[in-house]
N, C-alpha and C. Protein backbone atom coordinates (compact mmCIF):
# COMPACT_ATOMS: atom_id res chain seq x y z
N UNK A 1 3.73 6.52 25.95
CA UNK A 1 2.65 5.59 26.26
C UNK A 1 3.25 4.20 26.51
N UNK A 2 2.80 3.41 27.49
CA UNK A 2 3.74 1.76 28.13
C UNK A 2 2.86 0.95 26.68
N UNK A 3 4.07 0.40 26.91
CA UNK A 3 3.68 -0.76 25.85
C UNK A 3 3.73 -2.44 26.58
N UNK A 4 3.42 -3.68 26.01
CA UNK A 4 4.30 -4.32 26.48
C UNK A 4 5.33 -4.81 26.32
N UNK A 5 5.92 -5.56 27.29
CA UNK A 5 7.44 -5.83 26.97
C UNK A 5 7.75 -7.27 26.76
N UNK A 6 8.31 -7.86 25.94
CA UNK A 6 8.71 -9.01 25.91
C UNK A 6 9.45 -9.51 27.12
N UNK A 7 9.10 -10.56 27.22
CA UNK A 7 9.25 -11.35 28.98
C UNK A 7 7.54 -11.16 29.87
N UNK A 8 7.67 -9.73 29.89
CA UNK A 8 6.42 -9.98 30.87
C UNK A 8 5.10 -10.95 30.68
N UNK A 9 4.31 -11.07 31.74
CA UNK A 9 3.37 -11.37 31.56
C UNK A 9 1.90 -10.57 31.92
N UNK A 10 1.25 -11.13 31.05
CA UNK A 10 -0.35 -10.11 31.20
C UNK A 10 -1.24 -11.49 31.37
N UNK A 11 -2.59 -11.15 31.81
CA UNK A 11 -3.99 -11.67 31.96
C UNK A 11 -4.63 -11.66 30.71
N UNK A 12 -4.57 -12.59 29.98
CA UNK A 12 -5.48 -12.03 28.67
C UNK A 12 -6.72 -13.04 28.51
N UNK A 13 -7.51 -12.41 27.31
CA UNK A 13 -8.59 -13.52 27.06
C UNK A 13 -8.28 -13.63 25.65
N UNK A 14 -8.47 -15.39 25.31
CA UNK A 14 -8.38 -15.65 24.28
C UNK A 14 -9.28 -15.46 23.37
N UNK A 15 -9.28 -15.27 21.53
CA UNK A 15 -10.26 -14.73 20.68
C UNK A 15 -11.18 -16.40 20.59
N UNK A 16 -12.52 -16.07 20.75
CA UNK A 16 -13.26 -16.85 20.42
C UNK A 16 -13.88 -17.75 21.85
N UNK A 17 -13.49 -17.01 22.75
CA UNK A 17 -13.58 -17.70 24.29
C UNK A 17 -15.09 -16.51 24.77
N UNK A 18 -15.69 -17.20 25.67
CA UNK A 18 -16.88 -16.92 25.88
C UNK A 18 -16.81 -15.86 26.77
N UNK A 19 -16.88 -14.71 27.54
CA UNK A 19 -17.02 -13.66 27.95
C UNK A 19 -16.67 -14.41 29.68
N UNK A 20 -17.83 -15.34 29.87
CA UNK A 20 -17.55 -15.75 31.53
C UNK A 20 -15.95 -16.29 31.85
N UNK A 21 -15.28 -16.88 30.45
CA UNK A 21 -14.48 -17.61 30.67
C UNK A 21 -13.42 -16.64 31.60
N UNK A 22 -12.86 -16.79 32.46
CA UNK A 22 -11.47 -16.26 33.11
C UNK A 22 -10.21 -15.89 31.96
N UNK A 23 -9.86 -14.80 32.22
CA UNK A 23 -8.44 -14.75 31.52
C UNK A 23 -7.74 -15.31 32.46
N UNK A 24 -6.53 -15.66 31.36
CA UNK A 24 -5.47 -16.14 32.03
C UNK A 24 -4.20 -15.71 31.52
N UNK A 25 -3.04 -16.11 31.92
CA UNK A 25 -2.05 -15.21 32.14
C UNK A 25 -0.69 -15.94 30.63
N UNK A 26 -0.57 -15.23 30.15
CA UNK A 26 0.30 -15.43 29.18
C UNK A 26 1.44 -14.39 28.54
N UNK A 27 2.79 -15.18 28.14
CA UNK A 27 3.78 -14.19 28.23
C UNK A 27 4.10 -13.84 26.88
N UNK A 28 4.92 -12.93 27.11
CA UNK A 28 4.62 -11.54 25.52
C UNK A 28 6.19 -12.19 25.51
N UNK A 29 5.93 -12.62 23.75
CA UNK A 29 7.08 -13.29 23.54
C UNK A 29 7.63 -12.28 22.27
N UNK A 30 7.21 -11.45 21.39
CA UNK A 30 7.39 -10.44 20.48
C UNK A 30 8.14 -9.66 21.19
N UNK A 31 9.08 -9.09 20.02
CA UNK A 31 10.02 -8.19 20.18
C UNK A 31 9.67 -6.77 20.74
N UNK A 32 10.21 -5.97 21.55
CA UNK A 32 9.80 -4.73 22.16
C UNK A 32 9.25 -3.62 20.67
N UNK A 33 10.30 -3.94 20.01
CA UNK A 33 9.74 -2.52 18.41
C UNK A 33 8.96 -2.85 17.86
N UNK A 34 8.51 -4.36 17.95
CA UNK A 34 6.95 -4.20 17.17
C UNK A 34 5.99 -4.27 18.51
N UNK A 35 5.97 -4.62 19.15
CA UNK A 35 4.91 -4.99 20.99
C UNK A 35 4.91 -3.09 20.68
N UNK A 36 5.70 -2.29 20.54
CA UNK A 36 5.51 -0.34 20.67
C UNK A 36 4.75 -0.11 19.04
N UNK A 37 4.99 -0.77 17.66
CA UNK A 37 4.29 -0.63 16.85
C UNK A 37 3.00 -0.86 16.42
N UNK A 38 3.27 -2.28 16.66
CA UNK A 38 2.19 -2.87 16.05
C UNK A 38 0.94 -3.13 16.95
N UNK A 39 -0.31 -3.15 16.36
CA UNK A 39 -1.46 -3.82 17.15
C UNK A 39 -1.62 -4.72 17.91
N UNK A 40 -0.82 -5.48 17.42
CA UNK A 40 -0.68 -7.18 18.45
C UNK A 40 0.43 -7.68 18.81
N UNK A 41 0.45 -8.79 19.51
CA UNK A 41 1.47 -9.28 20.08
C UNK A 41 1.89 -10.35 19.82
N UNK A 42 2.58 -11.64 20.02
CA UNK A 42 2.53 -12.54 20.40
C UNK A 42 3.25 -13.01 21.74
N UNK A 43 1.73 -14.20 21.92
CA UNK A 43 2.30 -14.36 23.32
C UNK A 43 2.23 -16.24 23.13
N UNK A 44 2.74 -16.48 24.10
CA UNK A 44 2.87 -18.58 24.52
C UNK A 44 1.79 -18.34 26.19
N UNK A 45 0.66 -19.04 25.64
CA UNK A 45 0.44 -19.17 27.31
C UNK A 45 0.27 -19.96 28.28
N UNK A 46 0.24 -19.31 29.23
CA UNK A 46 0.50 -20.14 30.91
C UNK A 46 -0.53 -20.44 31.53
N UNK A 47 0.19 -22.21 32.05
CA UNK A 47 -0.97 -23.14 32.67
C UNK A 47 -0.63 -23.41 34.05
N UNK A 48 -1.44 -23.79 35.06
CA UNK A 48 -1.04 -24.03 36.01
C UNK A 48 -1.53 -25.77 36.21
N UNK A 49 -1.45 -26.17 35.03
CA UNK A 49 -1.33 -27.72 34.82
C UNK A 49 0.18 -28.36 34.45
N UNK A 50 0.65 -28.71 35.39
CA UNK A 50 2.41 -28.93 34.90
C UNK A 50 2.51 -30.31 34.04
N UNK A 51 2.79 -30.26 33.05
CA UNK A 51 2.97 -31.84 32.19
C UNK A 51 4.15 -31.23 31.28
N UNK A 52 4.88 -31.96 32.41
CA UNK A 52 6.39 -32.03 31.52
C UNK A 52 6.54 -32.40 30.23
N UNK A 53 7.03 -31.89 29.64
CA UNK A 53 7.29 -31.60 27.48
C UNK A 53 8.66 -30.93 27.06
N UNK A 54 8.93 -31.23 26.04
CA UNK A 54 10.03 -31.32 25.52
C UNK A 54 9.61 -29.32 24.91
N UNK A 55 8.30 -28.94 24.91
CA UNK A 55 7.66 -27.87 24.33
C UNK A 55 7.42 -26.90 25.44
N UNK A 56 7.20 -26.89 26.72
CA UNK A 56 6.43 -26.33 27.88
C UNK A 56 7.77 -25.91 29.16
N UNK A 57 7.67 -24.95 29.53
CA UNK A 57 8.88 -24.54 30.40
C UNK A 57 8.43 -24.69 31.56
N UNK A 58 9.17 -25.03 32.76
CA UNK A 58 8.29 -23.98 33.81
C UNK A 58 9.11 -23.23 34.01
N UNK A 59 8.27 -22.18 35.18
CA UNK A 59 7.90 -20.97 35.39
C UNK A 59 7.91 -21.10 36.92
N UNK A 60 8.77 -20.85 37.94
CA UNK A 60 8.82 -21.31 39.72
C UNK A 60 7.55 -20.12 39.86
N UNK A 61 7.33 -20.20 40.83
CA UNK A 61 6.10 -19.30 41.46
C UNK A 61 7.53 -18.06 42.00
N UNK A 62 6.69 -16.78 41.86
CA UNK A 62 7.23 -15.29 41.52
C UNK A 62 8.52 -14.90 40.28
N UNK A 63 7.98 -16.15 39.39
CA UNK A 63 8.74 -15.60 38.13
C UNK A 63 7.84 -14.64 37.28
N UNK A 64 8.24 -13.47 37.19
CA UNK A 64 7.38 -12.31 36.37
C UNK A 64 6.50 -12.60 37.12
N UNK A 65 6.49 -12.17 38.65
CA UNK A 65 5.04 -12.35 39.36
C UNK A 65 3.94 -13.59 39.17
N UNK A 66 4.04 -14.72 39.18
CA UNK A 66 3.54 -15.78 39.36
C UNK A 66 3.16 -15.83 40.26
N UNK A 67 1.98 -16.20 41.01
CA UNK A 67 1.62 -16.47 42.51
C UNK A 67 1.73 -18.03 42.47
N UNK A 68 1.74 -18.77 41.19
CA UNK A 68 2.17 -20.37 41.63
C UNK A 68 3.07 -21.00 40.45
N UNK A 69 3.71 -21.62 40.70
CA UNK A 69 4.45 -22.71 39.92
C UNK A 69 3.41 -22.75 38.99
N UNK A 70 4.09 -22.79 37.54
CA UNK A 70 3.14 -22.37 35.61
C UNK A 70 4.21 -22.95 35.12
N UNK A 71 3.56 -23.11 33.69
CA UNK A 71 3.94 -24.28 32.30
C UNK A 71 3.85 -22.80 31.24
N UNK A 72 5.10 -22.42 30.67
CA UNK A 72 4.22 -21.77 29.40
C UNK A 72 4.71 -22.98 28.04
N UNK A 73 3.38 -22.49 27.59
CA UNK A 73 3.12 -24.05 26.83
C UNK A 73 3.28 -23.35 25.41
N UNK A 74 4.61 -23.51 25.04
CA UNK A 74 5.35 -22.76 23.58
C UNK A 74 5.07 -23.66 22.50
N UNK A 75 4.09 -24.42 22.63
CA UNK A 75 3.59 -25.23 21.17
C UNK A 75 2.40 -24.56 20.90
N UNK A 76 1.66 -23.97 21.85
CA UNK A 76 0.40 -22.87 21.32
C UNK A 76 0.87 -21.20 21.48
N UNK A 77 1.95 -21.09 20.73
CA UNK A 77 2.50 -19.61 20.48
C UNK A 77 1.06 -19.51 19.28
N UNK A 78 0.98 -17.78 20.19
CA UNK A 78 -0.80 -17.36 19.22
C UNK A 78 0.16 -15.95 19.02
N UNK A 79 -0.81 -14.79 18.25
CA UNK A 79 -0.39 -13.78 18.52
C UNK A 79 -1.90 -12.99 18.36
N UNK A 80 -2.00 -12.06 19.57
CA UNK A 80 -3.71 -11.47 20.13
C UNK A 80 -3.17 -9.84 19.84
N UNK A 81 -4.27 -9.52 19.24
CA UNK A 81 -4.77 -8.23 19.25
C UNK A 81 -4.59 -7.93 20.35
N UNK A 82 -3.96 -6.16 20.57
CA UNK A 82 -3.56 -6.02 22.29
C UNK A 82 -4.75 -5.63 23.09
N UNK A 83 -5.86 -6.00 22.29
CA UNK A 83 -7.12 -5.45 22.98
C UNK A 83 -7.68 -6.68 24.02
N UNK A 84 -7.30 -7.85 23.49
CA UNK A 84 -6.94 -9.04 24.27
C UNK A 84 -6.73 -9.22 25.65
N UNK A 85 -5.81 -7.68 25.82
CA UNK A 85 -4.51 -8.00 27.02
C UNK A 85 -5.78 -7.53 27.96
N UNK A 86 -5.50 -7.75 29.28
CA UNK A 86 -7.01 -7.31 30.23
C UNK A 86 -6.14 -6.48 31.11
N UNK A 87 -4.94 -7.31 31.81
CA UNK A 87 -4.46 -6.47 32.44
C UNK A 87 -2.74 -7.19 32.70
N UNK A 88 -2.03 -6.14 33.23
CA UNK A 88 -0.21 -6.14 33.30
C UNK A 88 0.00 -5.10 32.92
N UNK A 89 1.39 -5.12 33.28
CA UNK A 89 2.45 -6.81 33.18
C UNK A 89 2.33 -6.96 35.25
N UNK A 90 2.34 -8.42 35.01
CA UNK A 90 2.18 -8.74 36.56
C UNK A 90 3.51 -8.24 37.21
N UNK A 91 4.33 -8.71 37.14
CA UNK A 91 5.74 -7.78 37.89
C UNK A 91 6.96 -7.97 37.30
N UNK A 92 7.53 -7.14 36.13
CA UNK A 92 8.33 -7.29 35.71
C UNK A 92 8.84 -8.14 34.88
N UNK A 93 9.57 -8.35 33.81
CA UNK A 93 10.17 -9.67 33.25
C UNK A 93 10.07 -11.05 33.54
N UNK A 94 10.18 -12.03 33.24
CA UNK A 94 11.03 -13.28 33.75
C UNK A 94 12.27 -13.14 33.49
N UNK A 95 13.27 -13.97 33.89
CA UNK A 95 14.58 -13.74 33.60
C UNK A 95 14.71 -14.41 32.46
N UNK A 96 15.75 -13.92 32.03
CA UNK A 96 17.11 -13.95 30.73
C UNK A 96 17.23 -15.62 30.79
N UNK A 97 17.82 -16.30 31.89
CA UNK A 97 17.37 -17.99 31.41
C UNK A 97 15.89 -18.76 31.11
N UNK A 98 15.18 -17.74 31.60
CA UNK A 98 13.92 -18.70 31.63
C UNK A 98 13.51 -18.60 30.13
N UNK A 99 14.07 -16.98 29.85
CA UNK A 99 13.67 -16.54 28.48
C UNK A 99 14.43 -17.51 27.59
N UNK A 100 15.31 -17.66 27.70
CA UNK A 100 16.28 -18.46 26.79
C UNK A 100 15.52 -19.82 26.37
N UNK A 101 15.12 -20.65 27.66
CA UNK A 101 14.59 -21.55 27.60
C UNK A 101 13.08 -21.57 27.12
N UNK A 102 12.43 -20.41 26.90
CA UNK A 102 10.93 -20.06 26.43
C UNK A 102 11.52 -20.57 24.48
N UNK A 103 12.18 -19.66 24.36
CA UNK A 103 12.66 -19.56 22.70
C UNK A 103 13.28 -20.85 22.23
N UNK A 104 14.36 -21.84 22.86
CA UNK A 104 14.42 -22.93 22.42
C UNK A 104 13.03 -23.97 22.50
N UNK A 105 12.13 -24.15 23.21
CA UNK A 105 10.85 -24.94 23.48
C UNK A 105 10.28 -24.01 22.09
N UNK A 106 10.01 -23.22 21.76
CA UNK A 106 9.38 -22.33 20.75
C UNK A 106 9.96 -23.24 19.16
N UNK A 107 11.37 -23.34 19.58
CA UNK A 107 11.82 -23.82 18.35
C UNK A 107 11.88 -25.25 17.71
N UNK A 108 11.48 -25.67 18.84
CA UNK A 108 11.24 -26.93 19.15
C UNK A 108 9.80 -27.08 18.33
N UNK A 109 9.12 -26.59 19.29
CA UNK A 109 7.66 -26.78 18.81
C UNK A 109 7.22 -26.34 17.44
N UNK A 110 8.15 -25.61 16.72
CA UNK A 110 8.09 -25.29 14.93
C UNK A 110 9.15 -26.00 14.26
N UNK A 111 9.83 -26.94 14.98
CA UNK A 111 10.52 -28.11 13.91
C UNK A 111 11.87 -27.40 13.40
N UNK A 112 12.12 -26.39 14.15
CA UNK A 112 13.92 -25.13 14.29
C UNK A 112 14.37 -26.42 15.45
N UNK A 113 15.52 -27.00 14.95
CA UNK A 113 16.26 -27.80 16.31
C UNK A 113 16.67 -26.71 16.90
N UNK A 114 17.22 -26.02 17.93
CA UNK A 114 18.09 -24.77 18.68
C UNK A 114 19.57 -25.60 18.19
């Protein structure tokens, strides 16, 4: 059975958001053996509001299938029930630097210097 994968990204809706609201797209930042175990995930998610931060990466347009230049904004790392997820993974991973750079902004944003 597919699970998801850390790097990708999915469409999700956030808990407590109103039904009309749009999902939006946020990346699965949890490890592959619990994303195959466990119920939930965690993900950091993506804006297509760019405001440069010492916390927020970007993301070029067709990274892990992006159709535009995105912020994932690693100071609101959540972790959603995978019932959450609506739909993905849009296309594949992001890469290995972008990832790199997801996890230092992560560490950043919980007061871990990298």
């Amino acid at each position: 059975m597919p699970y998801p994968k850390r790097g990708e990204i999915y469409l999700v809706r956030l808990p407590g958001q109103p039904k009309d609201i749009k999902a939006r797209p946020a990346l699965i930042v949890s490890l592959n053996v619990r994303n195959r175990l466990a119920n939930d995930v965690i993900v950091v998610p993506i804006s297509t509001t760019l405001r440069p931060s010492p916390t927020h990466v970007e993301l070029p347009k067709g990274e892990g299938g992006l159709d535009q230049v995105s912020m994932a904004k690693c100071e609101q790392i959540t972790t959603l029930d995978k019932s959450f997820l609506v739909r993905g993974p849009f296309s594949g991973a992001i890469s290995t630097e972008k990832m790199a750079e997801v996890e230092k902004a992560i560490q950043i944003a919980i007061g871990v210097q990298p």
